[in-house]
Protein backbone atom coordinates (compact mmCIF):
# COMPACT_ATOMS: atom_id res chain seq x y z
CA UNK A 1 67.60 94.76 104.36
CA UNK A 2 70.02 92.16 105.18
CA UNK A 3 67.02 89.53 105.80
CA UNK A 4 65.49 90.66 102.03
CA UNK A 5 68.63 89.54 100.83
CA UNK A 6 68.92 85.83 102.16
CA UNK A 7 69.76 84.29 98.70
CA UNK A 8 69.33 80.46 99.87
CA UNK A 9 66.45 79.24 102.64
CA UNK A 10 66.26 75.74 103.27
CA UNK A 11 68.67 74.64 100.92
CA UNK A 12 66.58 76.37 98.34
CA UNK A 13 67.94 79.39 96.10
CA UNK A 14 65.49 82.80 96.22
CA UNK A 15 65.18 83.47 93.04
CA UNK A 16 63.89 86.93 93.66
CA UNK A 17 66.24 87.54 96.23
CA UNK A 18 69.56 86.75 93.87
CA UNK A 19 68.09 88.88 91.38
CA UNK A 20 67.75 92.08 93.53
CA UNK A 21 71.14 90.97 95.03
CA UNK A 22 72.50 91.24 91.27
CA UNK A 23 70.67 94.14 90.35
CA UNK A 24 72.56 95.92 93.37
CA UNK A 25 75.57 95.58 91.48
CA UNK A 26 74.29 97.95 88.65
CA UNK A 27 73.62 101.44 88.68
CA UNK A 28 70.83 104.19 87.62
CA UNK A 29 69.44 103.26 83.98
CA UNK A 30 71.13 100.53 83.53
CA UNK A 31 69.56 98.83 87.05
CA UNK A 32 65.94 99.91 85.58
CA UNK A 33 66.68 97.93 82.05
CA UNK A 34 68.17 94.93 83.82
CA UNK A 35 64.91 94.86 86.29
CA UNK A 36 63.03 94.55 83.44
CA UNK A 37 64.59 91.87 81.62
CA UNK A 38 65.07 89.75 84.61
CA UNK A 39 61.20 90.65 84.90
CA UNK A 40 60.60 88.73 81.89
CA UNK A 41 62.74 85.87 82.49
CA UNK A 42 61.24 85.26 86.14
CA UNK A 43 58.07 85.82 84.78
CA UNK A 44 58.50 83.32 81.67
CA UNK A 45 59.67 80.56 83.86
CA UNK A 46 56.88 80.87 86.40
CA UNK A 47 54.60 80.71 83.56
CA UNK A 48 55.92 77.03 82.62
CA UNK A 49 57.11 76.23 86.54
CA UNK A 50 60.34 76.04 85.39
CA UNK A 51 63.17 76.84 88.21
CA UNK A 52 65.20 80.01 87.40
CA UNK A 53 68.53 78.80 88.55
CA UNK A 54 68.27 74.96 87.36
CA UNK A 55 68.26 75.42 83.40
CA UNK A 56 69.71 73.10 80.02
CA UNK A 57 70.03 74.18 77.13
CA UNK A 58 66.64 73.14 75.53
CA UNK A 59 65.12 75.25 77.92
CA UNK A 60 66.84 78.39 77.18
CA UNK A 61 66.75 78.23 73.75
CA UNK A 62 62.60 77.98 74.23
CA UNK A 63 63.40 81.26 76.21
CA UNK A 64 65.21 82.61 73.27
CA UNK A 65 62.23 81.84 71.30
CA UNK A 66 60.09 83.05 73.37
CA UNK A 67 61.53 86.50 73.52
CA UNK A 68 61.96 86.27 69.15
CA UNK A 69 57.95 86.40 69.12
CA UNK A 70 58.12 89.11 70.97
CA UNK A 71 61.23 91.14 70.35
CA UNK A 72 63.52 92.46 67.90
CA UNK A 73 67.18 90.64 67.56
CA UNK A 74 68.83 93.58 69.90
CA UNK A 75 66.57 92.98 72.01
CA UNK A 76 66.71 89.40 72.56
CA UNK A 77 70.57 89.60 72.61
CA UNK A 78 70.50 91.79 75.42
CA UNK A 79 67.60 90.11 77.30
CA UNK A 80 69.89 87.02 76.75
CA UNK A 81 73.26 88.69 78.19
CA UNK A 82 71.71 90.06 81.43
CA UNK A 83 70.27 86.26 82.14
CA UNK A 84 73.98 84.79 81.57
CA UNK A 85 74.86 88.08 83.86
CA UNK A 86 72.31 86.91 86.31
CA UNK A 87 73.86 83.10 86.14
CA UNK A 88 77.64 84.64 86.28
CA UNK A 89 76.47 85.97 89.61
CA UNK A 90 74.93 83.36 91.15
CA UNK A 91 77.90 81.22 90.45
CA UNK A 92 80.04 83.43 91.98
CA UNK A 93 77.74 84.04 94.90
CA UNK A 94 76.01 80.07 95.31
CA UNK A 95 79.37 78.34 93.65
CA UNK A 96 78.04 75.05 95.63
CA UNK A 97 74.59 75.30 94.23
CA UNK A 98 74.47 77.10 90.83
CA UNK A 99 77.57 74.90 88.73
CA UNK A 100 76.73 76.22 85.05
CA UNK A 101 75.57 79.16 82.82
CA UNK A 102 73.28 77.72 80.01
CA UNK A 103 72.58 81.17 78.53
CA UNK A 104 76.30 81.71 77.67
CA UNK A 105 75.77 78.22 75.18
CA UNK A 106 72.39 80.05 73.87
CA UNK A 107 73.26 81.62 69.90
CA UNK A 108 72.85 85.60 70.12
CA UNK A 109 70.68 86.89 66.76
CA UNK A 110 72.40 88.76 64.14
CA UNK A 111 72.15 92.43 64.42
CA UNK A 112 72.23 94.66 61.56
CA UNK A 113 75.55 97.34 61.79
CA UNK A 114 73.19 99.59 60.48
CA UNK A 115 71.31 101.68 62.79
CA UNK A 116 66.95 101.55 61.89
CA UNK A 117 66.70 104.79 63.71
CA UNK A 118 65.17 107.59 61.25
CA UNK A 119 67.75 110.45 61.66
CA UNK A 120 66.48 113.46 59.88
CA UNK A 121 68.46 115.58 57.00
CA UNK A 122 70.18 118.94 57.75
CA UNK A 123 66.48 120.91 56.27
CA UNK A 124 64.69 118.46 57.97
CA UNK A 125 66.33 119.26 61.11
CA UNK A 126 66.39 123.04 60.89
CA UNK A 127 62.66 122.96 60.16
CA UNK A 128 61.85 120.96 63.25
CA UNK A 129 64.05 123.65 65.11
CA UNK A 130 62.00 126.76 63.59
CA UNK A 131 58.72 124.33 64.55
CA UNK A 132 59.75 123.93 68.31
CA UNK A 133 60.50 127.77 68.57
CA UNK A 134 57.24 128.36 67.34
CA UNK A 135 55.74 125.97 69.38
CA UNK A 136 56.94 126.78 72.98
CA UNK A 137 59.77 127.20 75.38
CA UNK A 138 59.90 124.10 76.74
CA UNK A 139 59.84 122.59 73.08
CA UNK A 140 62.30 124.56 71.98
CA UNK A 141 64.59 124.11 74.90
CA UNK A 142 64.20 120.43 74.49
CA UNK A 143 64.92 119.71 70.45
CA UNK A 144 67.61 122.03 70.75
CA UNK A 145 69.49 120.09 73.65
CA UNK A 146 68.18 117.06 72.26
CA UNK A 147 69.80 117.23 68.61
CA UNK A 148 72.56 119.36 69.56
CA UNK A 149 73.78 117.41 72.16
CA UNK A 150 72.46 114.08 71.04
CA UNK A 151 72.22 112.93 75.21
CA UNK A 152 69.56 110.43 75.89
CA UNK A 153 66.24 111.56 76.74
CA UNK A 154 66.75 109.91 80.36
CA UNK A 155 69.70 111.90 80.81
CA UNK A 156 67.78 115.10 80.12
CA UNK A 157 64.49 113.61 82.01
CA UNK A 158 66.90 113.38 85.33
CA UNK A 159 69.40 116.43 84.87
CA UNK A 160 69.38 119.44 87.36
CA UNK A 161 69.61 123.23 86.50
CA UNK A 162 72.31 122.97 89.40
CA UNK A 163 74.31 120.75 86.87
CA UNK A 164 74.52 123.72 84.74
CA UNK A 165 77.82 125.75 84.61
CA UNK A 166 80.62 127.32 82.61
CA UNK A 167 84.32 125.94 81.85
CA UNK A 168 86.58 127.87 80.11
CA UNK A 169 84.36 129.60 78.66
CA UNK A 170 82.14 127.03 77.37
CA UNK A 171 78.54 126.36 78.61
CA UNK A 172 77.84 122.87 80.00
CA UNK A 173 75.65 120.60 81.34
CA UNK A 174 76.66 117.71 84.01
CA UNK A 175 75.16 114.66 83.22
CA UNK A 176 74.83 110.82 84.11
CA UNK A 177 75.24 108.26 81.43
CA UNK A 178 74.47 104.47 81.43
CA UNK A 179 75.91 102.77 84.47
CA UNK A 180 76.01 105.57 86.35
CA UNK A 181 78.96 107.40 84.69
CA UNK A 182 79.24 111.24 84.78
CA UNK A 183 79.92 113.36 82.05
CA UNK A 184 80.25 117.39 81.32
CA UNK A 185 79.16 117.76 77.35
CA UNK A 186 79.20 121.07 75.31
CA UNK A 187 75.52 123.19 74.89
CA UNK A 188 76.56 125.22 72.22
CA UNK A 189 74.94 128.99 71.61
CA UNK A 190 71.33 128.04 70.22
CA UNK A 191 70.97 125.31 72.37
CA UNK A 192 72.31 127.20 75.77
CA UNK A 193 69.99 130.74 74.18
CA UNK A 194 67.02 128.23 73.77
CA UNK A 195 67.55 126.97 77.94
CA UNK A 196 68.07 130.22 79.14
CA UNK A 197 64.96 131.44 77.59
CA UNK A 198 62.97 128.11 78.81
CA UNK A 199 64.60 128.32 82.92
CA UNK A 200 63.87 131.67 83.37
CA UNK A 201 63.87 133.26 86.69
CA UNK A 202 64.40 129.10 87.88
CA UNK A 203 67.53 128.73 89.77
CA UNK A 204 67.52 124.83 91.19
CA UNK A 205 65.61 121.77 90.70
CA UNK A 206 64.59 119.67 87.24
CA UNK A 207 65.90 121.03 83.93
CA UNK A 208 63.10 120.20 82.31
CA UNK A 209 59.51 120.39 84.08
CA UNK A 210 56.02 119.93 83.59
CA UNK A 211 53.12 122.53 83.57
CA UNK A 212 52.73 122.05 87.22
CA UNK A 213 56.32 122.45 87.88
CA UNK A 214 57.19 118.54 88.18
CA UNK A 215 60.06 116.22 86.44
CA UNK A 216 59.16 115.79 83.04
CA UNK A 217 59.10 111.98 82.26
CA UNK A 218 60.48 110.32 79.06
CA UNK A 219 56.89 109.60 77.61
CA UNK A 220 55.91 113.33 78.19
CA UNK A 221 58.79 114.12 76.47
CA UNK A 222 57.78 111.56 74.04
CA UNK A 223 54.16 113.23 73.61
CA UNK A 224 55.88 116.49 72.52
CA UNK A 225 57.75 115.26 70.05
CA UNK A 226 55.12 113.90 68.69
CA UNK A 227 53.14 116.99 68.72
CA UNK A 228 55.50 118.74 67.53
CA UNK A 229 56.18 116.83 64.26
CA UNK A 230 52.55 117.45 63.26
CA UNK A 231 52.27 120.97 63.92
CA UNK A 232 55.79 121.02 62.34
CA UNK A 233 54.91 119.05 59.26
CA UNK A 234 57.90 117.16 59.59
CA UNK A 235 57.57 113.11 60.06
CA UNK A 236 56.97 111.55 62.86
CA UNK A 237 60.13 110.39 64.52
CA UNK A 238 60.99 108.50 68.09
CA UNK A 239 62.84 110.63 70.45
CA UNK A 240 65.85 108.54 69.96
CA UNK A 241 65.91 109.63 66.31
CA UNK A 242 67.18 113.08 67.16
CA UNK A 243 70.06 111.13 68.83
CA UNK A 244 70.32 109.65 65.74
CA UNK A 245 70.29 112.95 64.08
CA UNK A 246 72.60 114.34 65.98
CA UNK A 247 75.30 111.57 65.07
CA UNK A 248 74.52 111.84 61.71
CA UNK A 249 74.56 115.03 60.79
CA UNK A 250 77.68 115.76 62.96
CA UNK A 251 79.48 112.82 60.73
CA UNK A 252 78.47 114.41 57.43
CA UNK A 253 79.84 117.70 58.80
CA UNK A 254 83.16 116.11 59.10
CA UNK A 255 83.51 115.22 62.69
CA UNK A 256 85.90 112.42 63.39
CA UNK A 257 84.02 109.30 64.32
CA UNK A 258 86.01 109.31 67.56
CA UNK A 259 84.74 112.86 68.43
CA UNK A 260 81.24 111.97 67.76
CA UNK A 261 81.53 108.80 70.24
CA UNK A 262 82.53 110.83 72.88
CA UNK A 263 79.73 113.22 72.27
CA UNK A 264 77.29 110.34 72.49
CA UNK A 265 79.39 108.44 75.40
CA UNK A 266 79.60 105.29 73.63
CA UNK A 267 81.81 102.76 74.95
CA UNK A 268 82.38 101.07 71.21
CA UNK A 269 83.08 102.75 68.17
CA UNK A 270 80.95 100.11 66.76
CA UNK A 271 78.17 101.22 68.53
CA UNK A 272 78.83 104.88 66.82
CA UNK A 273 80.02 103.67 63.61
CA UNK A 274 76.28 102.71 62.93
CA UNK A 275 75.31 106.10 62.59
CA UNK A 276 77.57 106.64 59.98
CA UNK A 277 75.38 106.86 56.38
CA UNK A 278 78.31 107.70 54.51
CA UNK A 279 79.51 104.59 54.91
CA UNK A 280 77.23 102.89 52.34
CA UNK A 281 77.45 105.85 49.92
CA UNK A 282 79.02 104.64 46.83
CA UNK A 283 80.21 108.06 46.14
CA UNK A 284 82.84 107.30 49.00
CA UNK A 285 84.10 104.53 48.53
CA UNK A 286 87.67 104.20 49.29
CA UNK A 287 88.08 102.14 45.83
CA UNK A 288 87.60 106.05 43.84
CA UNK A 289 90.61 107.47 45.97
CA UNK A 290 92.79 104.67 45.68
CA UNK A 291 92.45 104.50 41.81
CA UNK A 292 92.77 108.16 41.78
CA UNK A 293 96.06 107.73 43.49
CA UNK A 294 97.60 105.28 41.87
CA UNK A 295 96.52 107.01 38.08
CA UNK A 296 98.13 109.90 39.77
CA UNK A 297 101.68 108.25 40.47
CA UNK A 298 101.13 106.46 36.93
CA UNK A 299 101.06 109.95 35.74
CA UNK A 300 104.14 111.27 37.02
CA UNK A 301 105.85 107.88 36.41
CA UNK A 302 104.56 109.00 32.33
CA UNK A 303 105.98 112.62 32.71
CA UNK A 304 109.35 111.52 34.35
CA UNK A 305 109.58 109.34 31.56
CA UNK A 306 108.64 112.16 28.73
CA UNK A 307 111.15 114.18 30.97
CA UNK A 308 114.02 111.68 30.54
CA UNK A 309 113.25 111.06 26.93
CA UNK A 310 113.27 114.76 26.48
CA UNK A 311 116.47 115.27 28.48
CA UNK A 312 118.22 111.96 26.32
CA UNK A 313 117.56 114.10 23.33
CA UNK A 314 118.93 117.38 24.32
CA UNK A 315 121.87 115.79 25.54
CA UNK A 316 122.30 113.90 22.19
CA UNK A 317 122.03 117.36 20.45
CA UNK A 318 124.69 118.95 22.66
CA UNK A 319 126.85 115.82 21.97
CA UNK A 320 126.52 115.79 18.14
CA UNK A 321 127.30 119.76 18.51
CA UNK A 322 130.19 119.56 20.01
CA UNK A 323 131.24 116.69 18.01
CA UNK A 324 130.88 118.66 15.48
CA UNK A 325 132.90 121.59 16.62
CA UNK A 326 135.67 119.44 17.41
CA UNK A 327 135.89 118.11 13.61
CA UNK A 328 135.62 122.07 12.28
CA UNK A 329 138.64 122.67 14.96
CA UNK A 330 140.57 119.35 13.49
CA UNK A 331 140.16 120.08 9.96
C-alpha cells in the first residue's frame, strides 16, 4: 500500500496518488462524492494536458466553466471546494512543491436559500403512505422510514437489522451520516409497525433487501419510488423529496427548526432553514405580530388614559361634595 501511495517520483507529483492519499482522509459517503469530483477534475485536465497540481487562475476559472455547462450552482460550488480541499492537502503534504491554492481565488455561484426539492403536502403524503401499503412490504417499509425519519436513502441503503434496538422505550435505528458520523434517530409506531411487518422472521443482515435477498441499492430504491408514484397517482418525486417532506411537514407541525436539524443531522441551520416554506408565507410575517403588538400596548395606553380621565372626574365629584358639605356645616 505504502508504494501506491508515493506522492512524488522523480521530482514529479502523482497526481493520482495525492488524490487517493486525500481521499483517505474522508470517510464513507462523503469519500464516494469526493472520488467523484476529483474524477472530474483529473479527468478535465487530462483532457486539455493541463497539470493537476500547477494551476492560475485563468485556468480554474475555465474549470469553473466547464463544470457551469454541466452542473447546477451547488454543484459547481462543491466540485470547486473539494479541488481547493485537494490543493489544501497537497500543500500541507508537498509544502516544497505545491506553494498556492488557485481554487480558493475561484468565485463560488450563488445558491438559492430556497430548497428546489418537491416536498409533498400533508394529503399528498398520507396518500403515498396508503399507496406503498397497498403496494408491498418492502414499499411500505421504505416510505414510511423514509418520510418519517427523513434519513438519506444511503443511510437506509447501508443500515443493518442488527442496528435496530430499543431505548427507553423508544424504537431506533443506528445509523451513519455523512463523514462517517453515527447517529440513533426515533422510528416512530407506523414506521417501526411498517419494518416489523417487512423483516419478518429476518434477524441480521441488510435492512432493506432485494428479491433475491441482496442490499438494496439507492437506484433500486429509486425505481420504487418511482413505481410507486404511478400506481399511487401521486407525482413523481426524487427520493430526496421525501427528505424534503419530512422537513417540511415536521416545520408546519410546529417543530422547532433546531429539532428538525437534528432529525436530519445537519451541521448548519442554514442548511435546514431551507426547508422551511413558511418562511415566504406572507401570512407570517413577523411585520402582522409586531403591529398587532404595538396596537395592543396603544390600546391599553388609550384605556389607562380613559381610566385616569374617569378617575380625575370622580375625584372632582367627591371634592365638590365635600366642599359642599363643609359650607352646609359653616353656614
Amino acid at each position: 500500500m505504502g508504494a501506491q501511495l508515493v506522492l512524488v517520483e522523480n521530482g514529479q507529483i502523482r497526481p493520482i496518488a495525492v488524490a487517493g492519499a486525500f481521499l483517505l482522509t474522508k470517510n464513507g459517503r462523503t469519500r464516494e462524492e469526493y472520488k467523484r469530483d476529483l474524477r472530474h477534475y483529473l479527468t478535465w485536465c487530462s483532457e486539455f494536458g493541463l497539470d493537476p497540481f500547477n494551476q492560475k487562475r485563468a485556468q480554474m476559472d475555465a474549470f469553473k466553466n466547464w463544470l457551469l455547462d454541466h452542473y447546477g450552482n451547488g454543484s459547481v460550488n462543491r466540485h470547486l471546494s473539494v479541488v481547493s480541499g485537494l490543493f489544501k492537502y497537497a500543500m500541507a503534504e508537498l509544502e516544497d512543491i505545491v506553494f498556492r491554492n488557485p481554487a480558493a481565488l475561484v468565485g463560488r455561484q450563488r445558491v438559492s436559500t430556497v430548497s428546489q426539492a418537491t416536498g409533498l403536502t400533508f394529503e399528498e403524503a398520507e396518500q403515498l403512505l396508503r399507496g406503498a401499503e397497498a403496494y408491498s412490504l418492502r414499499c411500505s417499509a421504505v416510505v414510511h422510514v423514509l418520510l418519517l425519519t427523513g434519513m438519506r436513502v444511503s443511510e437506509m441503503v447501508n443500515a443493518d437489522i442488527e442496528d435496530l434496538s430499543e431505548e427507553r422505550g423508544h424504537k431506533v435505528l443506528r445509523i451513519t451520516r455523512k463523514g462517517g458520523r453515527s447517529q440513533t434517530i426515533v422510528l416512530p409506531p407506523s414506521a417501526w409497525a411498517a419494518l416489523e411487518k417487512y423483516i419478518g422472521e429476518r434477524t441480521s443482515g441488510p435492512l432493506i433487501v432485494t428479491a433475491s435477498d441482496r442490499r438494496i441499492t439507492r437506484q433500486g430504491i429509486w425505481d420504487t419510488i418511482k413505481r410507486l408514484c404511478r400506481r399511487a397517482g401521486v407525482r413523481e418525486i426524487r427520493t430526496h423529496d421525501l427528505r424534503h417532506t419530512c422537513a417540511t411537514l415536521a416545520l408546519e407541525s410546529g417543530k422547532s427548526l433546531e429539532a428538525v436539524q437534528d432529525l436530519l443531522g445537519h451541521a448548519d441551520p442554514r442548511t435546514t432553514r431551507r426547508y422551511d416554506r413558511a418562511r415566504n408565507n406572507l401570512d407570517n410575517s413577523p411585520s402582522y405580530a409586531l403591529d398587532e403588538q404595538l396596537r395592543a400596548v396603544a390600546a391599553r395606553r388609550q384605556a389607562e388614559a380613559v381610566l385616569d380621565e374617569a378617575v380625575e372626574v370622580l375625584v372632582d365629584e367627591a371634592l365638590r361634595e365635600v366642599l359642599a358639605t363643609a359650607e352646609l356645616v359653616a353656614a
